[in-house]
C-alpha atoms as a PDB file:
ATOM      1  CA  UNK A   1       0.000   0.000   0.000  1.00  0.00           C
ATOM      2  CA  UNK A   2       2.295   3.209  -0.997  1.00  0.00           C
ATOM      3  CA  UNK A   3       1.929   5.627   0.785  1.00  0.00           C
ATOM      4  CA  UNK A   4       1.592   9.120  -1.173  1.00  0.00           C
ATOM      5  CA  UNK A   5       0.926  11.921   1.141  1.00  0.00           C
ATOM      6  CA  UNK A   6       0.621  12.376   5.461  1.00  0.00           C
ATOM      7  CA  UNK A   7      -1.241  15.249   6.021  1.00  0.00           C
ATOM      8  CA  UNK A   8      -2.649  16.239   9.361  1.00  0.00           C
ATOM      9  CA  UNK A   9      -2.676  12.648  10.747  1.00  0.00           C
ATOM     10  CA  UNK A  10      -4.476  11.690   7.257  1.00  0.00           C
ATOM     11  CA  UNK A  11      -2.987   8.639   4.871  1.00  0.00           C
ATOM     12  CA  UNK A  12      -3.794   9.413   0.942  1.00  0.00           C
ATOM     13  CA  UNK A  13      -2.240   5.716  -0.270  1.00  0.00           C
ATOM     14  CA  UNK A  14      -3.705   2.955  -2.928  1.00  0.00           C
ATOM     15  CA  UNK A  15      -3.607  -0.473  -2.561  1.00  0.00           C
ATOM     16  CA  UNK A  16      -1.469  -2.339  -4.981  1.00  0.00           C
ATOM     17  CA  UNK A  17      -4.147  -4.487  -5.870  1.00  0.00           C
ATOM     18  CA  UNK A  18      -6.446  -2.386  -7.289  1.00  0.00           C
ATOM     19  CA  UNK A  19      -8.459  -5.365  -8.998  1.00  0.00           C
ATOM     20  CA  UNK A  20      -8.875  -7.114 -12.445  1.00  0.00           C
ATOM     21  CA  UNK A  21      -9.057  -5.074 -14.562  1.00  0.00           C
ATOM     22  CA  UNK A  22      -7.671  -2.270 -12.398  1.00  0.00           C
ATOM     23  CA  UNK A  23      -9.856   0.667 -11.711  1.00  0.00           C
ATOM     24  CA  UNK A  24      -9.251   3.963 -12.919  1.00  0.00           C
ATOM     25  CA  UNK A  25      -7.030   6.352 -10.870  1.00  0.00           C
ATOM     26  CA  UNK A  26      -8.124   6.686  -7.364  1.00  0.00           C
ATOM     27  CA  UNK A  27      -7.056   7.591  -3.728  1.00  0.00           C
ATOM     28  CA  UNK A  28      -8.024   5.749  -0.508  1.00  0.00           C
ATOM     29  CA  UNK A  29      -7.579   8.184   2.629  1.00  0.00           C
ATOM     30  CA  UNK A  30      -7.798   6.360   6.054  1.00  0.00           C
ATOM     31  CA  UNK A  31      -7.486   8.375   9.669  1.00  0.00           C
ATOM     32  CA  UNK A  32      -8.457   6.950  13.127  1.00  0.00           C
ATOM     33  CA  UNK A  33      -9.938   3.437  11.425  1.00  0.00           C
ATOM     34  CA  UNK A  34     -11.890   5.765   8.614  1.00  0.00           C
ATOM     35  CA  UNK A  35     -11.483   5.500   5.771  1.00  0.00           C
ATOM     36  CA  UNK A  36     -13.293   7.172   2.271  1.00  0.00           C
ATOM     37  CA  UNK A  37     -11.927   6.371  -1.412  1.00  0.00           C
ATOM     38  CA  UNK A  38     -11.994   9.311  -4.330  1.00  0.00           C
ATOM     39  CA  UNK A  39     -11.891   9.087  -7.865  1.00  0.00           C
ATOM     40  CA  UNK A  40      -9.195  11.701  -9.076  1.00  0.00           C
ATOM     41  CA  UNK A  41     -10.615  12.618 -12.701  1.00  0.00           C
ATOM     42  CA  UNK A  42     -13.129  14.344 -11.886  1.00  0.00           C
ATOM     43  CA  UNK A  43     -12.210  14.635  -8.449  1.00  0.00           C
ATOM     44  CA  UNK A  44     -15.458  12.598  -6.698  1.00  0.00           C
ATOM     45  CA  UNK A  45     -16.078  10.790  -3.730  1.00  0.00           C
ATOM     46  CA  UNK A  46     -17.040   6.702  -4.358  1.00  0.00           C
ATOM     47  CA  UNK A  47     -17.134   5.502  -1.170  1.00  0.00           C
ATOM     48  CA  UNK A  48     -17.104   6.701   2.714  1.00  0.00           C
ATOM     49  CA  UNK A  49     -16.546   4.764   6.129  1.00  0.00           C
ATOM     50  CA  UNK A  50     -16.920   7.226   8.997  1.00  0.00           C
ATOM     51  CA  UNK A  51     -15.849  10.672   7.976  1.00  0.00           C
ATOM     52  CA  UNK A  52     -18.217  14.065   7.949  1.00  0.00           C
ATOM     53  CA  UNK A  53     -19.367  16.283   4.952  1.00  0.00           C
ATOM     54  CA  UNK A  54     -17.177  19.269   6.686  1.00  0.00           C
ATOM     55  CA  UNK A  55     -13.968  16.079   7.006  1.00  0.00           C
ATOM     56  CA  UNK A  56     -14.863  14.954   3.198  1.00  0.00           C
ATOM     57  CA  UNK A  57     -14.555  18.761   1.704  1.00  0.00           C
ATOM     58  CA  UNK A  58     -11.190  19.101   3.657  1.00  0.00           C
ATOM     59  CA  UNK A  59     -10.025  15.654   2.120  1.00  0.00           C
ATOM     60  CA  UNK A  60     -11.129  16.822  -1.584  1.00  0.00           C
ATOM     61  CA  UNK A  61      -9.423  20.054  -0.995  1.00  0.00           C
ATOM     62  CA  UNK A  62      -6.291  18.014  -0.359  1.00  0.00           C
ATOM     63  CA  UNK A  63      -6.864  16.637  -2.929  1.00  0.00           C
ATOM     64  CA  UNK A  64      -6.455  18.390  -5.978  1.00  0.00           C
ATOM     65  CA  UNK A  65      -4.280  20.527  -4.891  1.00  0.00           C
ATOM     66  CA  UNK A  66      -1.784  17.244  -5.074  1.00  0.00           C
ATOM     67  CA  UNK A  67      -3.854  15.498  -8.140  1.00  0.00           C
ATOM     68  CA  UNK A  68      -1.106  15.607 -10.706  1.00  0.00           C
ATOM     69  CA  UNK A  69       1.826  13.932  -7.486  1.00  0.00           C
ATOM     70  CA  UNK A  70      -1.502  11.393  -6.559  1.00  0.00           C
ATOM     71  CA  UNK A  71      -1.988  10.476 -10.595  1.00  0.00           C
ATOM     72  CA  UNK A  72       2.152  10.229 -10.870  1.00  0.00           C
ATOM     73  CA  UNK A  73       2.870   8.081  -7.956  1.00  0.00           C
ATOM     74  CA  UNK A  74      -0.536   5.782  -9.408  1.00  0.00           C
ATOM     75  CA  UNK A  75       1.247   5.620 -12.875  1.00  0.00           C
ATOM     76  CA  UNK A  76       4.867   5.254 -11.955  1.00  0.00           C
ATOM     77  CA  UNK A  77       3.899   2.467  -9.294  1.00  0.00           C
ATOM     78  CA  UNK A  78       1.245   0.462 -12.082  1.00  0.00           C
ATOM     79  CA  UNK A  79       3.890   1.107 -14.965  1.00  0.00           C
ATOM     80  CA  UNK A  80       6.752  -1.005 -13.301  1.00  0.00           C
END
């Protein structure tokens, strides 16, 4: 599971099985045994397991400000 940002006790990572045929690019974030998942293109929640509205806007924020380093580290960790 890379790791690809720690921010404010949040964990943006993927799992390296992403499934068969692998899903398009997408971020888990876990905090505190939470944990939500977000599409990156467009930018869009798909699933949540604990966290707020005010927690998931904050997340999404995060988010895509760091979309293109998320979308790199997905590519350059898939491609090898």
């Amino acid at each position: 599971m890379p790791t690809i940002i720690r921010h404010e006790g949040f964990r943006y990572f993927f799992y390296s099985n992403e499934g068969d045929p692998r899903e398009p690019v997408h971020v888990h974030v876990m905090k505190d045994g939470r944990e939500a998942k977000f599409w990156l293109d467009p930018i869009e929640l798909d699933r949540n397991h604990g966290f707020d509205a005010k927690t998931l806007r904050q997340i999404a924020r995060v988010i895509h400000f760091n979309q293109a380093r998320i979308a790199r580290a997905w590519h350059d960790h898939f491609s090898a």
